[in-house]
C-alpha atoms as a PDB file:
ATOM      1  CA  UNK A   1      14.165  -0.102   2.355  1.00  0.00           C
ATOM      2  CA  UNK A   2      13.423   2.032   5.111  1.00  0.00           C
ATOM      3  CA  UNK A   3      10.724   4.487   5.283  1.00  0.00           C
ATOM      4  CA  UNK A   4       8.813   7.220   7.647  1.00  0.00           C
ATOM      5  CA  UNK A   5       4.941   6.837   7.563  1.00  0.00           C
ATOM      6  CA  UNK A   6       4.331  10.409   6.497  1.00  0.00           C
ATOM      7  CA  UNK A   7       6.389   9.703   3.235  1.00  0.00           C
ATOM      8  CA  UNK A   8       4.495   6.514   2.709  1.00  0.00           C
ATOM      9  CA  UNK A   9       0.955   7.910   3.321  1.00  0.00           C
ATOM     10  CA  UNK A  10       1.706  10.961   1.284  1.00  0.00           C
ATOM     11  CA  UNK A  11       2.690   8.966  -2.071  1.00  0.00           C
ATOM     12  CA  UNK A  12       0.200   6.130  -1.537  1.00  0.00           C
ATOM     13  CA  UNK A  13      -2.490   8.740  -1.024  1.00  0.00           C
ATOM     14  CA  UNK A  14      -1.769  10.968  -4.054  1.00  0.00           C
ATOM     15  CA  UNK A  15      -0.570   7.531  -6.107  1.00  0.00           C
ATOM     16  CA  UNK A  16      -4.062   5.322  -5.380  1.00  0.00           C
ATOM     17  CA  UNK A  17      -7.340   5.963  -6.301  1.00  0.00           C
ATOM     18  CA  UNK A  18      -9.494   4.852  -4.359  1.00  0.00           C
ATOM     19  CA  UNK A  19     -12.981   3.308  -5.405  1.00  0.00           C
ATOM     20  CA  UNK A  20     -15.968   0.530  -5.106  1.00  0.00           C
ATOM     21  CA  UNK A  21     -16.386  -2.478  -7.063  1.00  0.00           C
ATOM     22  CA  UNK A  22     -18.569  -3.085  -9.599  1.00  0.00           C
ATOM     23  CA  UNK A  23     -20.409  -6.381 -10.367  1.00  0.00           C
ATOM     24  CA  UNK A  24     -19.136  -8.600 -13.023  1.00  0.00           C
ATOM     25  CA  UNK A  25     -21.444 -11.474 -13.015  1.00  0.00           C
ATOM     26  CA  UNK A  26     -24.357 -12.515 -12.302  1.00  0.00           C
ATOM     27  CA  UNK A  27     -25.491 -13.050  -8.912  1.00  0.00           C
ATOM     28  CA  UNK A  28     -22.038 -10.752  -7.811  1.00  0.00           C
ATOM     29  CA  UNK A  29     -23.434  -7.457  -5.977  1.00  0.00           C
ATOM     30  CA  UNK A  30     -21.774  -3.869  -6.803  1.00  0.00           C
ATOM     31  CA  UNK A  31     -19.903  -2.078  -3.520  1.00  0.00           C
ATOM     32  CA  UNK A  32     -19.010  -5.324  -1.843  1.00  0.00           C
ATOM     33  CA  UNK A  33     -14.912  -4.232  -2.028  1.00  0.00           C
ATOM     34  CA  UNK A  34     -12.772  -1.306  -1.953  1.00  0.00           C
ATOM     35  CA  UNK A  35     -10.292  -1.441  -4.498  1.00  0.00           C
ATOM     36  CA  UNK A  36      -7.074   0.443  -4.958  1.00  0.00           C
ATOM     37  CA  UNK A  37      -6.374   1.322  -8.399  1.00  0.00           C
ATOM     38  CA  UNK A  38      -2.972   2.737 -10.048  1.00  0.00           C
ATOM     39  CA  UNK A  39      -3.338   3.992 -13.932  1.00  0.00           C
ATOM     40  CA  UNK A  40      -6.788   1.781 -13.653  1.00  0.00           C
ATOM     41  CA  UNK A  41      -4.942  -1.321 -12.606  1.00  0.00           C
ATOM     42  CA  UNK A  42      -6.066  -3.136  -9.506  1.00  0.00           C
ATOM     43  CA  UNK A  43      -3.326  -3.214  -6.999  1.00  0.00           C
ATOM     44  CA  UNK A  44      -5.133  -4.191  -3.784  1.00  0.00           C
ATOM     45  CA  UNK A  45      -8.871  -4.577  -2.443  1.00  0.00           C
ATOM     46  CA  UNK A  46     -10.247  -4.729   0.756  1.00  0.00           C
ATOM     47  CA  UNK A  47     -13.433  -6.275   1.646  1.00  0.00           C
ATOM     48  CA  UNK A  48     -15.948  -7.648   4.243  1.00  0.00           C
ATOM     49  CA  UNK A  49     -16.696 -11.259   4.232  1.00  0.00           C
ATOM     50  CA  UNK A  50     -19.552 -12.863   5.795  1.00  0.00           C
ATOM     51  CA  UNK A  51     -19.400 -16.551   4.279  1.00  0.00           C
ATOM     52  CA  UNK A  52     -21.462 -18.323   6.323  1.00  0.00           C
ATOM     53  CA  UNK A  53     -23.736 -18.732   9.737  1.00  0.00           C
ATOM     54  CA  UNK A  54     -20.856 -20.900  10.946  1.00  0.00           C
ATOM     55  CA  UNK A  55     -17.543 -19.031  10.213  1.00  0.00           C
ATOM     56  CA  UNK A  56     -16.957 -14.805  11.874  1.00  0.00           C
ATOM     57  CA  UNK A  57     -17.152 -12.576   9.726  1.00  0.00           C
ATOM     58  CA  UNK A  58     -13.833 -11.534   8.308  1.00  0.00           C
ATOM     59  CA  UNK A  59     -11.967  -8.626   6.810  1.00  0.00           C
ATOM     60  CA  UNK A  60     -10.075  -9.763   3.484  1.00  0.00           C
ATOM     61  CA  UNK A  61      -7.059  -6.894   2.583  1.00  0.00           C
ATOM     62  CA  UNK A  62      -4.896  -7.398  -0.243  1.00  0.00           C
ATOM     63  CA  UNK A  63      -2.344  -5.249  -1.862  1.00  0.00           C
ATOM     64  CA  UNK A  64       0.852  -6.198  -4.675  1.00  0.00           C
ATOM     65  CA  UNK A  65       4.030  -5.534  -2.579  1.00  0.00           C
ATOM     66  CA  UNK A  66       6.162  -5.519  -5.932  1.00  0.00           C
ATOM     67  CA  UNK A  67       3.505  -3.054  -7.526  1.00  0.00           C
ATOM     68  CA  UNK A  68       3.341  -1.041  -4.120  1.00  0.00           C
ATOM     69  CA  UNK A  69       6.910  -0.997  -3.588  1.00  0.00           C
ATOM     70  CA  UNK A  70       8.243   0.498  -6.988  1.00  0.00           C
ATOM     71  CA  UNK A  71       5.124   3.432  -6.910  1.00  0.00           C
ATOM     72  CA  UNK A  72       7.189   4.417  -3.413  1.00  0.00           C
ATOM     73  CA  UNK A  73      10.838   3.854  -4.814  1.00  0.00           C
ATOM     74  CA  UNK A  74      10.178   6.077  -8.052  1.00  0.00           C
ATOM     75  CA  UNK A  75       7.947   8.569  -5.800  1.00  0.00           C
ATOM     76  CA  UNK A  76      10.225   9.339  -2.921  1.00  0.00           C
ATOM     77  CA  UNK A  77      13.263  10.551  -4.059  1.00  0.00           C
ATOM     78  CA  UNK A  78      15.894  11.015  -1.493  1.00  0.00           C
ATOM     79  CA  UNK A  79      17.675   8.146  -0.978  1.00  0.00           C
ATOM     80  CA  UNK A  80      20.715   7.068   1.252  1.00  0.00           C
ATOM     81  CA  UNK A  81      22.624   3.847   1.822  1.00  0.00           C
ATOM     82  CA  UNK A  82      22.430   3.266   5.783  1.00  0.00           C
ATOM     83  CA  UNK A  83      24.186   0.258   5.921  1.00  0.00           C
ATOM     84  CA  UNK A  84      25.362  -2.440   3.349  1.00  0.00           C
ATOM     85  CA  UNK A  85      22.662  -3.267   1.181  1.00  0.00           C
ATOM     86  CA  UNK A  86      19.964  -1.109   3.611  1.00  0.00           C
ATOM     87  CA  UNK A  87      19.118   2.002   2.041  1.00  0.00           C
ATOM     88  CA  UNK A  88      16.986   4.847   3.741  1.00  0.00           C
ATOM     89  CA  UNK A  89      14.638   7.251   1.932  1.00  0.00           C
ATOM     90  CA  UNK A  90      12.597  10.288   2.325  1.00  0.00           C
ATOM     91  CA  UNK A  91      12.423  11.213   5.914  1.00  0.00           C
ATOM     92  CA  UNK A  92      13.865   8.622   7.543  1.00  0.00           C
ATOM     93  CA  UNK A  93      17.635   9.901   6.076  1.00  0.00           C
ATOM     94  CA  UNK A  94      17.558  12.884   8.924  1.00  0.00           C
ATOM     95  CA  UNK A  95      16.068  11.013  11.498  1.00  0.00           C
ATOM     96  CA  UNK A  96      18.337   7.274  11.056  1.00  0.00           C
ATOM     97  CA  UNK A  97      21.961   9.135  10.483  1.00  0.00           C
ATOM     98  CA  UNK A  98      21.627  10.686  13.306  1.00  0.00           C
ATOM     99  CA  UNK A  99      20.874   7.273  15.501  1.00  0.00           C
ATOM    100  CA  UNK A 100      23.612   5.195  13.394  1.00  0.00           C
ATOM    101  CA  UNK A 101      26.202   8.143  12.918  1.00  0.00           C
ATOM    102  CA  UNK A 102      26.991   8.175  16.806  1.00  0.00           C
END
């Protein structure tokens, strides 16, 4: 699957919501994670660790590539087979025939 950025961004941004976490248990803290949501389902978080004195502190970033990649193949519609077994969507069509179809 081949994509242009501006198709990507576009669905992702109007597919995702977008929002802080909330603590579960005890002792967990709210707004320690961004998560992404799709129909209220966690697909991906992102968050800040800081584990200990010892270790950097680190950025954690997680999102379901199955999940992630069937919200962009039902959202962007246009799609083309570039090569065997490659296919092209959205933008990319225009801007890849021309390179290929030399």
């Amino acid at each position: 699957m081949l994509l242009i950025v501006k198709d990507v961004v576009k669905v992702l941004s109007e597919k995702i919501s977008v929002e802080n976490s909330k603590a579960r248990q005890l002792g967990q803290i709210d707004d320690q994670k961004v998560v992404f949501k799709v129909d209220k389902r966690t697909i991906g978080e992102i968050e800040m660790r800081n584990d200990s004195d010892v270790h950097y502190r680190e950025v954690k970033f997680w999102l379901n590539k199955d999940k992630t990649f069937k919200i962009l193949q039902e959202n962007i519609q246009n799609r083309s087979l570039l090569k065997e077994n490659v296919f092209i969507y959205g933008e990319s069509i225009k801007k890849l025939k021309k390179i290929y179809n030399k």
